[in-house]
N, C-alpha and C. Protein backbone atom coordinates (compact mmCIF):
# COMPACT_ATOMS: atom_id res chain seq x y z
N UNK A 1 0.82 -1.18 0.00
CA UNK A 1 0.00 0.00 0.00
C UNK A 1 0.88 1.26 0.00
N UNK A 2 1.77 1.31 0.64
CA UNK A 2 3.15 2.47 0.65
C UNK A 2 3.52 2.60 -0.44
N UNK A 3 3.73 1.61 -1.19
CA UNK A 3 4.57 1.65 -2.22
C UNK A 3 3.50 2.32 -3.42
N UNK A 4 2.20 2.47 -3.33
CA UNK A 4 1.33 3.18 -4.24
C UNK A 4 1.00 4.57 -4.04
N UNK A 5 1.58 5.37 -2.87
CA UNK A 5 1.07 6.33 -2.49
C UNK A 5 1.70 7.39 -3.33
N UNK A 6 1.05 8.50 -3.19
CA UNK A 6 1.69 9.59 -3.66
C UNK A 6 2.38 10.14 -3.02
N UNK A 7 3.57 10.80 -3.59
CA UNK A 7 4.48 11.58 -2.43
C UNK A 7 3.43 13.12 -2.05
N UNK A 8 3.92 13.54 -0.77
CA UNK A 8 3.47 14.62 -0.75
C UNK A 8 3.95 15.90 -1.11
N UNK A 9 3.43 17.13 -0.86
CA UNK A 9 4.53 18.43 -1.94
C UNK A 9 5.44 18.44 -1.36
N UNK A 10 5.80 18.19 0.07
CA UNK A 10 6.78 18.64 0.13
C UNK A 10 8.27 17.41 0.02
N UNK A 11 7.76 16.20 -0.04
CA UNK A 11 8.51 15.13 -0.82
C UNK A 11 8.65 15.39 -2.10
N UNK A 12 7.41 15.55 -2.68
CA UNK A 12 7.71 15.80 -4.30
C UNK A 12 8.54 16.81 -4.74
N UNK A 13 8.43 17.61 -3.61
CA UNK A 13 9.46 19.05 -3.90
C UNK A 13 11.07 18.65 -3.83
N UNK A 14 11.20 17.90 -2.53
CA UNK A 14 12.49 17.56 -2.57
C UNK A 14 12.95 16.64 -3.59
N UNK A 15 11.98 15.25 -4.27
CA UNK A 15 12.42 14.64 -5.22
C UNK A 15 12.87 15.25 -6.76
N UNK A 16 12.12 16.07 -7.10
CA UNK A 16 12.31 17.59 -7.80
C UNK A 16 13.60 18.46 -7.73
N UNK A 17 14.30 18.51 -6.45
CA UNK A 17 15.18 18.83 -6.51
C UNK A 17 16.49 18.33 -6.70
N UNK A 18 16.12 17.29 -5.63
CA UNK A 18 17.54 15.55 -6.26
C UNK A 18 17.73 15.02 -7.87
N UNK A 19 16.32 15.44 -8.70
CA UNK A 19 16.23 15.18 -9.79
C UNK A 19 17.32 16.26 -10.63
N UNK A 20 17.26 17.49 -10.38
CA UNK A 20 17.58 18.66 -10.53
C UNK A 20 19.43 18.70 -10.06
N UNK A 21 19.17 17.56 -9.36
CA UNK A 21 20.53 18.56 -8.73
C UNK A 21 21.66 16.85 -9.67
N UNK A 22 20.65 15.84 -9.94
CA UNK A 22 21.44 14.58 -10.56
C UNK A 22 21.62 15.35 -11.95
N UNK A 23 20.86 16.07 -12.79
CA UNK A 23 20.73 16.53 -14.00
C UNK A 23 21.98 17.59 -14.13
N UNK A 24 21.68 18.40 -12.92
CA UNK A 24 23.15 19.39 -13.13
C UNK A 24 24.39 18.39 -12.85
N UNK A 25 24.47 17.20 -12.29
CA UNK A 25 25.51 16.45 -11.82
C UNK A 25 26.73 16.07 -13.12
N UNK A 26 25.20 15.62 -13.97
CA UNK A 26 25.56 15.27 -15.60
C UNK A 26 26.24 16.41 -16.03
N UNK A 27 25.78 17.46 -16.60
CA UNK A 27 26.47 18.60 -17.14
C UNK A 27 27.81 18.88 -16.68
N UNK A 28 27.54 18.85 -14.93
CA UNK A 28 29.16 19.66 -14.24
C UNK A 28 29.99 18.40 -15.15
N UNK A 29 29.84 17.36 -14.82
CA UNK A 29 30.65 15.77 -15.10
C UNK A 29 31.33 16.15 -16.50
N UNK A 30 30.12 16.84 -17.62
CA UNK A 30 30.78 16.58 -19.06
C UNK A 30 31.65 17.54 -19.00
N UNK A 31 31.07 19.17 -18.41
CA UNK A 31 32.01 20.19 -18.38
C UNK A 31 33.33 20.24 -17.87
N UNK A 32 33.55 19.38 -16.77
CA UNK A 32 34.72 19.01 -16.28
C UNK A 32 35.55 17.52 -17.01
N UNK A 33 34.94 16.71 -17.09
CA UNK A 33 36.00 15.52 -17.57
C UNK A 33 36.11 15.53 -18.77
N UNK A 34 35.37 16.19 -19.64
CA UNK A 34 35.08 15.93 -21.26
C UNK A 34 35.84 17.31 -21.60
N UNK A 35 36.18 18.29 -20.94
CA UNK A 35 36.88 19.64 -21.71
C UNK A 35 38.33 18.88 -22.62
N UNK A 36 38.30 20.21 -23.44
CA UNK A 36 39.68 19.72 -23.89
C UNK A 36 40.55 21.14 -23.29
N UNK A 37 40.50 21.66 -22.29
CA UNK A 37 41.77 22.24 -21.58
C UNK A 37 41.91 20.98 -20.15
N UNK A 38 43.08 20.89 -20.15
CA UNK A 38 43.63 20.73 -18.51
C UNK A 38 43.18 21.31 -17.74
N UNK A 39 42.15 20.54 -16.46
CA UNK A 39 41.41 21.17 -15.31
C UNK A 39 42.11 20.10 -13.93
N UNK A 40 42.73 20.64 -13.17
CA UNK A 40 42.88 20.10 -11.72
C UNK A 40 41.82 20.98 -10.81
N UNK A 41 41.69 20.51 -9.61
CA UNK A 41 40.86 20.64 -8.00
C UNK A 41 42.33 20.45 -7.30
N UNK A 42 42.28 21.56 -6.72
CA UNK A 42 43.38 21.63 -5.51
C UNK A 42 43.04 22.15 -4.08
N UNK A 43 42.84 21.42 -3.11
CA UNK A 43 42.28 21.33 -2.15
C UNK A 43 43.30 22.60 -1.40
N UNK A 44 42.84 22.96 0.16
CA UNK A 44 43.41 24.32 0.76
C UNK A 44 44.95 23.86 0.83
N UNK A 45 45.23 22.90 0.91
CA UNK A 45 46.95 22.27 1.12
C UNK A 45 47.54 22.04 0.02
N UNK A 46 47.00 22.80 -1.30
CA UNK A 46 47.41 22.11 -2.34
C UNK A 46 47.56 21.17 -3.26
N UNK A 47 47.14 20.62 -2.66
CA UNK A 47 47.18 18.57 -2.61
C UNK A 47 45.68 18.49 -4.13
N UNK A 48 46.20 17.58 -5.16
CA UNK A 48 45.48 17.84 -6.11
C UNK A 48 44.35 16.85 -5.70
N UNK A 49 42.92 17.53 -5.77
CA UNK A 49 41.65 16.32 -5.32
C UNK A 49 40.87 15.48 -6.70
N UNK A 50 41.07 16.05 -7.74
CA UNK A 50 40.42 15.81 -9.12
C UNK A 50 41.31 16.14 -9.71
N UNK A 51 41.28 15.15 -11.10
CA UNK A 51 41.61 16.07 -12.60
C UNK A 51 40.60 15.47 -13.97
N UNK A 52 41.25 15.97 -14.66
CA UNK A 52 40.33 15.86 -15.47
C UNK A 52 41.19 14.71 -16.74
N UNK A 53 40.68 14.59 -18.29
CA UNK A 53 41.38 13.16 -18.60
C UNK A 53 42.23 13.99 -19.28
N UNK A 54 42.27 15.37 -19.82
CA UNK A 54 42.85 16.06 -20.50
C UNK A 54 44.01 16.19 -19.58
N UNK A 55 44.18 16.79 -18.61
CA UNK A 55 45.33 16.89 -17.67
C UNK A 55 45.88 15.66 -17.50
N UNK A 56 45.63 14.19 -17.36
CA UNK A 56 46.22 12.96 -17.04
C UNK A 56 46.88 12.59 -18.71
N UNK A 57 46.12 12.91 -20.08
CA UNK A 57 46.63 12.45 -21.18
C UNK A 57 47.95 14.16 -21.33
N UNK A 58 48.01 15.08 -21.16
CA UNK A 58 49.22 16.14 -21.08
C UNK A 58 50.14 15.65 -20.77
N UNK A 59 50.43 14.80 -19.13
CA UNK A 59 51.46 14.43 -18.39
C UNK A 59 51.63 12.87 -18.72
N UNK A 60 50.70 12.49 -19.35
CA UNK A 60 50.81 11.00 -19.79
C UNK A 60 50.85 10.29 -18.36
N UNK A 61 49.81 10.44 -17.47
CA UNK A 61 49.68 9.73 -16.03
C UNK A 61 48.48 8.99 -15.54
N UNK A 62 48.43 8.34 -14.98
CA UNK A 62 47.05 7.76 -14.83
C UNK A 62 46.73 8.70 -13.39
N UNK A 63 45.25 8.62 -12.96
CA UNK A 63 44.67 9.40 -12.30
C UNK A 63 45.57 8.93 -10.80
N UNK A 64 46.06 7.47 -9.96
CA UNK A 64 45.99 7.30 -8.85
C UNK A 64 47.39 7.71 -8.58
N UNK A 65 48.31 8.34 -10.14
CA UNK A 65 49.39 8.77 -9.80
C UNK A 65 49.75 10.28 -9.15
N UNK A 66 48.11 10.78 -9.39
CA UNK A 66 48.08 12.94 -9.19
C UNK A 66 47.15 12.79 -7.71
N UNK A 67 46.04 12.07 -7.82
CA UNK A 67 45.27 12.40 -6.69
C UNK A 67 45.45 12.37 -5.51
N UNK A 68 45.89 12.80 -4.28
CA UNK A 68 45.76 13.37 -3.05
C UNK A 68 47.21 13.74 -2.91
N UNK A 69 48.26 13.78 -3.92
CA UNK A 69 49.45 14.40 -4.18
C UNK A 69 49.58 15.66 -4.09
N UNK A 70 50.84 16.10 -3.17
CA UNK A 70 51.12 17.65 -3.75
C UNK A 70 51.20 18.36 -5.40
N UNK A 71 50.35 19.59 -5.64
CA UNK A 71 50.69 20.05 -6.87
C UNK A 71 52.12 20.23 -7.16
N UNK A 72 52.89 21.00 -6.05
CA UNK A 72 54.17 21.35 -6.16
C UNK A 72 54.69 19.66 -7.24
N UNK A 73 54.66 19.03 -6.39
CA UNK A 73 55.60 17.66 -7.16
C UNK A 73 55.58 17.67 -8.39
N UNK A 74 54.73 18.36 -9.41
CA UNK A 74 54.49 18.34 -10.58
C UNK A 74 54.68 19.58 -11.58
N UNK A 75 55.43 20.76 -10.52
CA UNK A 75 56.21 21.67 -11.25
C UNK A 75 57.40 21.85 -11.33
N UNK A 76 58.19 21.93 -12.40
CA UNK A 76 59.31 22.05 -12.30
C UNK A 76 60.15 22.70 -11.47
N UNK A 77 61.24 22.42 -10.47
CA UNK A 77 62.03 23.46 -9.59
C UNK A 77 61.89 23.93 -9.44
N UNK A 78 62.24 25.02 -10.87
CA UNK A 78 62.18 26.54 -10.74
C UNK A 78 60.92 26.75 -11.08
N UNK A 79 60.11 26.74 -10.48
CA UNK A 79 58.74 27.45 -11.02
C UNK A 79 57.74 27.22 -9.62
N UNK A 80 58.30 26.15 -8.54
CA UNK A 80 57.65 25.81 -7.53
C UNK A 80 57.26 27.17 -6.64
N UNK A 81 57.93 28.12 -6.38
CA UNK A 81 58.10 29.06 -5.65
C UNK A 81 57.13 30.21 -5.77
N UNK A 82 57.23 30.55 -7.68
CA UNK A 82 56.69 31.29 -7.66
C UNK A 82 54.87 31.02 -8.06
N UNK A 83 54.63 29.65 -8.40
CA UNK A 83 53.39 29.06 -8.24
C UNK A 83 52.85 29.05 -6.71
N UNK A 84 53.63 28.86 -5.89
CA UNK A 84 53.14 28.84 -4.79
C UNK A 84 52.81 30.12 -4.16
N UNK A 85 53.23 31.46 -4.10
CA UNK A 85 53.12 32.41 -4.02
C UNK A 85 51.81 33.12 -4.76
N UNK A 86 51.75 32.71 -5.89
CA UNK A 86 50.36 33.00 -6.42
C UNK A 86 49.14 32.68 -6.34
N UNK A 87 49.58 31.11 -5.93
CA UNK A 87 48.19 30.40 -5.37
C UNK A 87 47.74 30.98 -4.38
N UNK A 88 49.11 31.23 -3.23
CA UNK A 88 48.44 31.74 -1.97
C UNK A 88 47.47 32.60 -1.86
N UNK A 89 48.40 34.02 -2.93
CA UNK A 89 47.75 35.19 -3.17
C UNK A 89 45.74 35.07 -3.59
N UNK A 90 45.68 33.98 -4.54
CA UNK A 90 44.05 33.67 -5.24
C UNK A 90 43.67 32.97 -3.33
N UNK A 91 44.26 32.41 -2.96
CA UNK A 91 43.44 31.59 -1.34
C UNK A 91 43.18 32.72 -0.56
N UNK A 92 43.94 33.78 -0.20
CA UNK A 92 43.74 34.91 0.45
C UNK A 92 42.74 35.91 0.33
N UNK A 93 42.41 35.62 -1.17
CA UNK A 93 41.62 36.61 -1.77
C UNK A 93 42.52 37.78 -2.29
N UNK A 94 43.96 38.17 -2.15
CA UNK A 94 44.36 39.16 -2.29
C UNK A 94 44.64 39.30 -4.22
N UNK A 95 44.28 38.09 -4.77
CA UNK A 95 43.89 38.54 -6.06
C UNK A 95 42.80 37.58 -6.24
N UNK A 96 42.07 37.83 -8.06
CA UNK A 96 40.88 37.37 -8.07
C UNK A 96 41.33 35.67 -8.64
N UNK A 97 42.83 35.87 -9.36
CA UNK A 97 42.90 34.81 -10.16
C UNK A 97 44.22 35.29 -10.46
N UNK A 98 45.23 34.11 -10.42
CA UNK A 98 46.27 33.73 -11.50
C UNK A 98 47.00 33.29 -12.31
N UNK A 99 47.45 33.98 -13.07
CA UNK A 99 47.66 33.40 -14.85
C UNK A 99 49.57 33.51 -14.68
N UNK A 100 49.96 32.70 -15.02
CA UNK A 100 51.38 32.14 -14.90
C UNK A 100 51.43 31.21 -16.24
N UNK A 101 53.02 31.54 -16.80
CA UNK A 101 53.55 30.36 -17.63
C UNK A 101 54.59 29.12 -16.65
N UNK A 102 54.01 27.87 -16.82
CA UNK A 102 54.70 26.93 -15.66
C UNK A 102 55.28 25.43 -16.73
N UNK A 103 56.26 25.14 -15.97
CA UNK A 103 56.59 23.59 -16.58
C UNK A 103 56.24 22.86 -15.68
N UNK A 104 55.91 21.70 -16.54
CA UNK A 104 55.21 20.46 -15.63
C UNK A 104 56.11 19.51 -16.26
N UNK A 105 56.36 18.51 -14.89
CA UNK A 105 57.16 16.95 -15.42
C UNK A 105 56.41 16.21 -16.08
N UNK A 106 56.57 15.60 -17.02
CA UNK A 106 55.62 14.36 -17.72
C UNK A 106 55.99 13.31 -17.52
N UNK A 107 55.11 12.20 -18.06
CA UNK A 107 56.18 10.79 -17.86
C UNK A 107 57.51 10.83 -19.21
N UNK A 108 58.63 9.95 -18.60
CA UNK A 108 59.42 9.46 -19.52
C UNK A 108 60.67 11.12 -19.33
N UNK A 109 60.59 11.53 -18.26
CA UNK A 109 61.57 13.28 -18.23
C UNK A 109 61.13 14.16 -19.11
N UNK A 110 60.12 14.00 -19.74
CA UNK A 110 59.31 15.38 -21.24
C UNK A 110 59.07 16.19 -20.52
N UNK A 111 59.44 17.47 -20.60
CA UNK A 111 58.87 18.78 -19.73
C UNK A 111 57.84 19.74 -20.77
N UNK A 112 56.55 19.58 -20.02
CA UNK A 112 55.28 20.52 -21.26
C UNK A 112 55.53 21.56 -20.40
N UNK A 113 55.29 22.71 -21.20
CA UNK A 113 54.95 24.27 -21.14
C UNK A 113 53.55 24.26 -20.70
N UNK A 114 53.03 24.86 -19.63
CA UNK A 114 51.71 25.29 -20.06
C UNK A 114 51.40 26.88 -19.37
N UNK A 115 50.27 27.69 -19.83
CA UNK A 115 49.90 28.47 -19.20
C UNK A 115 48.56 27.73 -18.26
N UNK A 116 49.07 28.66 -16.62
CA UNK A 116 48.03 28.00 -16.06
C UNK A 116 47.50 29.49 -15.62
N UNK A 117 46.09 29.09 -14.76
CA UNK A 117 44.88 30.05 -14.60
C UNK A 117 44.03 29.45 -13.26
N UNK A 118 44.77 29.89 -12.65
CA UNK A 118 43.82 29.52 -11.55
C UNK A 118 43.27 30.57 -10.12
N UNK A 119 41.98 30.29 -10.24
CA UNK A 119 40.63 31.25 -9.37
C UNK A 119 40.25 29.76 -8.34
N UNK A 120 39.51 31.17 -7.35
CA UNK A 120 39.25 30.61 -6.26
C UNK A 120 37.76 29.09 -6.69
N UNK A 121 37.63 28.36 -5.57
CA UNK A 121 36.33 27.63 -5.57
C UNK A 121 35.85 27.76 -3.97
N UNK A 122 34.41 28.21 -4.05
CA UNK A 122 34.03 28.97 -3.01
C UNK A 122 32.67 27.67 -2.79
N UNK A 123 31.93 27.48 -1.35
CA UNK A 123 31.14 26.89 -1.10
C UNK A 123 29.38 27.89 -1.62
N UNK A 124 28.90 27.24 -0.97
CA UNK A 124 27.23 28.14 -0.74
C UNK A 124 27.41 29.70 0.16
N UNK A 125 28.35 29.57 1.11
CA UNK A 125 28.21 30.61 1.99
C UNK A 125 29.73 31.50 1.84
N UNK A 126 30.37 31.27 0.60
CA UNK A 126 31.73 32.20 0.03
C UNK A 126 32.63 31.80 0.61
N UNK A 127 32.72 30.79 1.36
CA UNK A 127 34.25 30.29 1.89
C UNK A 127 34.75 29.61 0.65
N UNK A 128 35.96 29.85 1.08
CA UNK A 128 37.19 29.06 0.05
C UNK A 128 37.21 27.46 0.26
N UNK A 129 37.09 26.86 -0.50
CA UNK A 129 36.80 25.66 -0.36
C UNK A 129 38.54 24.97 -1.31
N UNK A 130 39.00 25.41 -2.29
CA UNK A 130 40.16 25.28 -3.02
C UNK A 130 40.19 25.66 -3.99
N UNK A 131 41.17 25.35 -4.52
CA UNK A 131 41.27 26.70 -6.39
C UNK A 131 41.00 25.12 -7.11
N UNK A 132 40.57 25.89 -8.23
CA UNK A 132 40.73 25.00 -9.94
C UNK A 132 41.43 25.99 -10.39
N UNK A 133 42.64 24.93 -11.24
CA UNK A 133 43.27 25.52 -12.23
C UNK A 133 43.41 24.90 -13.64
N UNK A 134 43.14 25.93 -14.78
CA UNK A 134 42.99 25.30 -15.85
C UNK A 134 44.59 25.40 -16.44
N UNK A 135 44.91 24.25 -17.38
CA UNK A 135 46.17 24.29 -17.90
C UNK A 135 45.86 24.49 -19.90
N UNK A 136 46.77 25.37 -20.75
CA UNK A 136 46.49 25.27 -21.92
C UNK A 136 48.18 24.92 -22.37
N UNK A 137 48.16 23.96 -22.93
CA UNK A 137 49.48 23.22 -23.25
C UNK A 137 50.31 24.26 -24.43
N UNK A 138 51.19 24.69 -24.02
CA UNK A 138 52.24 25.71 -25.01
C UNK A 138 53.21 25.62 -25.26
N UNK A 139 53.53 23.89 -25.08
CA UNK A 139 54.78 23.50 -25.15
C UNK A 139 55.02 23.34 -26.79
N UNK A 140 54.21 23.53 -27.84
CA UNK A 140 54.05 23.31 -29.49
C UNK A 140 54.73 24.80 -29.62
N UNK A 141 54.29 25.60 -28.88
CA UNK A 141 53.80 26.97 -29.31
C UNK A 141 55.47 27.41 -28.85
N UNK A 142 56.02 27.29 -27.64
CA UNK A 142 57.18 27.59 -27.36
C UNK A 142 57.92 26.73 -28.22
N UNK A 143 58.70 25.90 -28.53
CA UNK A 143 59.29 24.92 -29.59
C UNK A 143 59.11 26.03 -30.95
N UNK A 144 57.92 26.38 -31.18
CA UNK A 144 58.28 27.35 -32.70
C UNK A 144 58.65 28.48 -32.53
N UNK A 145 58.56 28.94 -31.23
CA UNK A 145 59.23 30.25 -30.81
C UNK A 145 60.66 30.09 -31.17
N UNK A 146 61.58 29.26 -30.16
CA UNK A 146 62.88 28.76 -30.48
C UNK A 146 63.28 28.39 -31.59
N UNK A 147 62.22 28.12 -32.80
CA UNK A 147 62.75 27.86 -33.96
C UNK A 147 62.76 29.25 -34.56
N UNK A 148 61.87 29.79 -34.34
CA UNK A 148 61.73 30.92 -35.02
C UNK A 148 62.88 31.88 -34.96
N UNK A 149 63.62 31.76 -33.50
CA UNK A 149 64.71 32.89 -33.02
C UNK A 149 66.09 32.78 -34.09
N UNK A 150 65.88 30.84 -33.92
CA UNK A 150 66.91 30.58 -34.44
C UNK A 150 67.24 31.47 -36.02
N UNK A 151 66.35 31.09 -36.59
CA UNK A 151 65.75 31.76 -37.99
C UNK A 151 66.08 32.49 -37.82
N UNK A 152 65.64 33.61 -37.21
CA UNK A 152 66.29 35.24 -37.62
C UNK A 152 68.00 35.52 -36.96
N UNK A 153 68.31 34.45 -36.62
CA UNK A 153 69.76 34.32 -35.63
C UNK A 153 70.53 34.45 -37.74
N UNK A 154 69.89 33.03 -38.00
CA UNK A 154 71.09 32.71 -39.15
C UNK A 154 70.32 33.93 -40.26
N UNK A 155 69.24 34.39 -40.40
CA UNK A 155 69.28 35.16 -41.69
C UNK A 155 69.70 36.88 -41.05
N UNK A 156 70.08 37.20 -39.78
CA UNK A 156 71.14 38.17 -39.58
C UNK A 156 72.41 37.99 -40.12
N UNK A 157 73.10 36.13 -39.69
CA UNK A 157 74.35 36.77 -40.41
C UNK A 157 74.49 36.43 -41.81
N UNK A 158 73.57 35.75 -42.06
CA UNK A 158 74.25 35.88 -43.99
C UNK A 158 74.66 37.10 -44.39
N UNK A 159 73.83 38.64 -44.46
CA UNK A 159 74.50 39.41 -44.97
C UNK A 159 76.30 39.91 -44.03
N UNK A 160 75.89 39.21 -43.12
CA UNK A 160 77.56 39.75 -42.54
C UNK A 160 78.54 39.00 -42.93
N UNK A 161 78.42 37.65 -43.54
CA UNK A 161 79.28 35.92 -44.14
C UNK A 161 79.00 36.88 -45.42
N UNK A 162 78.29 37.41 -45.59
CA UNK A 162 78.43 38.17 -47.61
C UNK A 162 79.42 39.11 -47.52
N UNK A 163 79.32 39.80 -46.25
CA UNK A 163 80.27 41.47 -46.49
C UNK A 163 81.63 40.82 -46.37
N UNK A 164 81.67 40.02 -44.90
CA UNK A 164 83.41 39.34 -44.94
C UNK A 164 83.59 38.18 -46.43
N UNK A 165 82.81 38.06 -47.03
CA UNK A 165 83.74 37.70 -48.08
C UNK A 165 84.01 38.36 -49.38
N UNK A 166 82.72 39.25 -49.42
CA UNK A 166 83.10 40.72 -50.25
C UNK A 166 84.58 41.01 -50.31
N UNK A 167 84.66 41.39 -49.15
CA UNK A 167 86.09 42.08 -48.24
C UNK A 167 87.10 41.20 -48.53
N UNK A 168 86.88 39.88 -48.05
CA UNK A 168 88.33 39.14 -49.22
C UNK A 168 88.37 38.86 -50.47
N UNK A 169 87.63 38.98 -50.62
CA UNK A 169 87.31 39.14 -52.42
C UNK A 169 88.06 40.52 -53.22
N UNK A 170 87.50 41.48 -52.17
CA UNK A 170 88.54 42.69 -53.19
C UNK A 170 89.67 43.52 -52.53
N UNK A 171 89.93 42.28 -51.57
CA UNK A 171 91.86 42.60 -51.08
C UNK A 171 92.29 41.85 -52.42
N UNK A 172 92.50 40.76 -52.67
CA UNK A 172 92.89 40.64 -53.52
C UNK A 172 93.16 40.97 -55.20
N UNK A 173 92.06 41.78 -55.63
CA UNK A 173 92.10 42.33 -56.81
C UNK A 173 93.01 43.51 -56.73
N UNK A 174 93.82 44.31 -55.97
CA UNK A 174 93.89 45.26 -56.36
C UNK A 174 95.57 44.56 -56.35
N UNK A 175 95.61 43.87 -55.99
CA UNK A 175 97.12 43.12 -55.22
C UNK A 175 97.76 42.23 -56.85
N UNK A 176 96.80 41.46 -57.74
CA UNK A 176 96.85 40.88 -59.15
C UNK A 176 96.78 41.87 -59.43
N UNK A 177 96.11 43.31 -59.72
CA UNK A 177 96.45 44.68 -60.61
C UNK A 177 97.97 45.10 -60.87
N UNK A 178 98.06 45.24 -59.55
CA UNK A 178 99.98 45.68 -59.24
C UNK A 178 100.62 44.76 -59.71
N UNK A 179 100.54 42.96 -59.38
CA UNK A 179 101.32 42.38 -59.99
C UNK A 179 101.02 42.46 -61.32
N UNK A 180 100.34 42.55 -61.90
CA UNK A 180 99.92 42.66 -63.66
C UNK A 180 101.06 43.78 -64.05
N UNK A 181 100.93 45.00 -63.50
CA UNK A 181 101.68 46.33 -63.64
C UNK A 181 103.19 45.82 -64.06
N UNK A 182 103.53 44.89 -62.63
CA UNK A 182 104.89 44.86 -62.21
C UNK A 182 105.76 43.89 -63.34
């Protein structure tokens, strides 16, 4: 007989809302695991709580190798310091968000470039709960930079490999003139 009853409004209201809140569950799920930028969850200690598959296929890692790990472990040396300083700054509130170029270790010693971006994550009642930070991989993008430098490195000196051989080119003509003379 229970099992035929109708809920009442204010059951139906709450089932309405569990319905509501499984439906947004779906969306957050695709928006987060299905992006194609790099998304980590970094809890108040840093310590990474989520990522996403885009961030695990970047570093070439499986998930049980990042999760409840320090972020630090996954920036290069030199870059630990001043990531950490910025994060603080977004936990404090004393900025809204920060945008940094960082290296990350990959598997196999590959070091990716990325720009990262990371803002606060706040509860229902504005407490800081931990940052997300998104990663956009620029390690393609730096690589053509360095090619590019190179490039204008060697088409500076051709004309200077043209003038020094100009220059030995017409020491000698005037030197066969005189001997011609002589």
């Amino acid at each position: 007989r229970d099992l035929v009853r109708k809920p009442s409004a204010p059951e139906s209201t709450a089932i309405a809302v569990a319905d509501d809140a499984k439906a947004l569950a779906r969306r957050l799920y695709w928006l987060f695991d299905e992006a194609p930028v790099a998304i980590v969850l970094l809890d108040l200690h840093a310590n990474m709580s989520d990522c996403n598959g885009a961030f695990l296929k970047m570093l070439g890692l499986h998930k049980d190798d990042v999760l409840a790990r320090p972020f630090s472990d996954r920036l290069a040396v030199e870059d630990q310091s001043d990531a950490n300083a910025q994060l603080s700054k977004v936990v404090m509130g004393i900025m809204r968000a920060a945008h940094l170029e960082v290296r990350l270790a990959s598997v196999g010693g590959r070091e990716v470039t990325a720009s990262l971006y990371a803002s606060r994550m706040e509860d229902a009642f504005g407490e800081v709960t931990g940052l997300i930070v998104h990663f956009i991989d620029t390690t393609e993008h730096k690589h053509l930079e360095v090619q590019f430098a190179q490039s204008q490195k060697m088409q500076s000196t051709r004309p200077l490999a043209g003038g020094i051989a100009h220059g030995f080119h017409n020491l000698p003509t005037p030197m066969v003139g005189f001997c011609g003379l002589l």
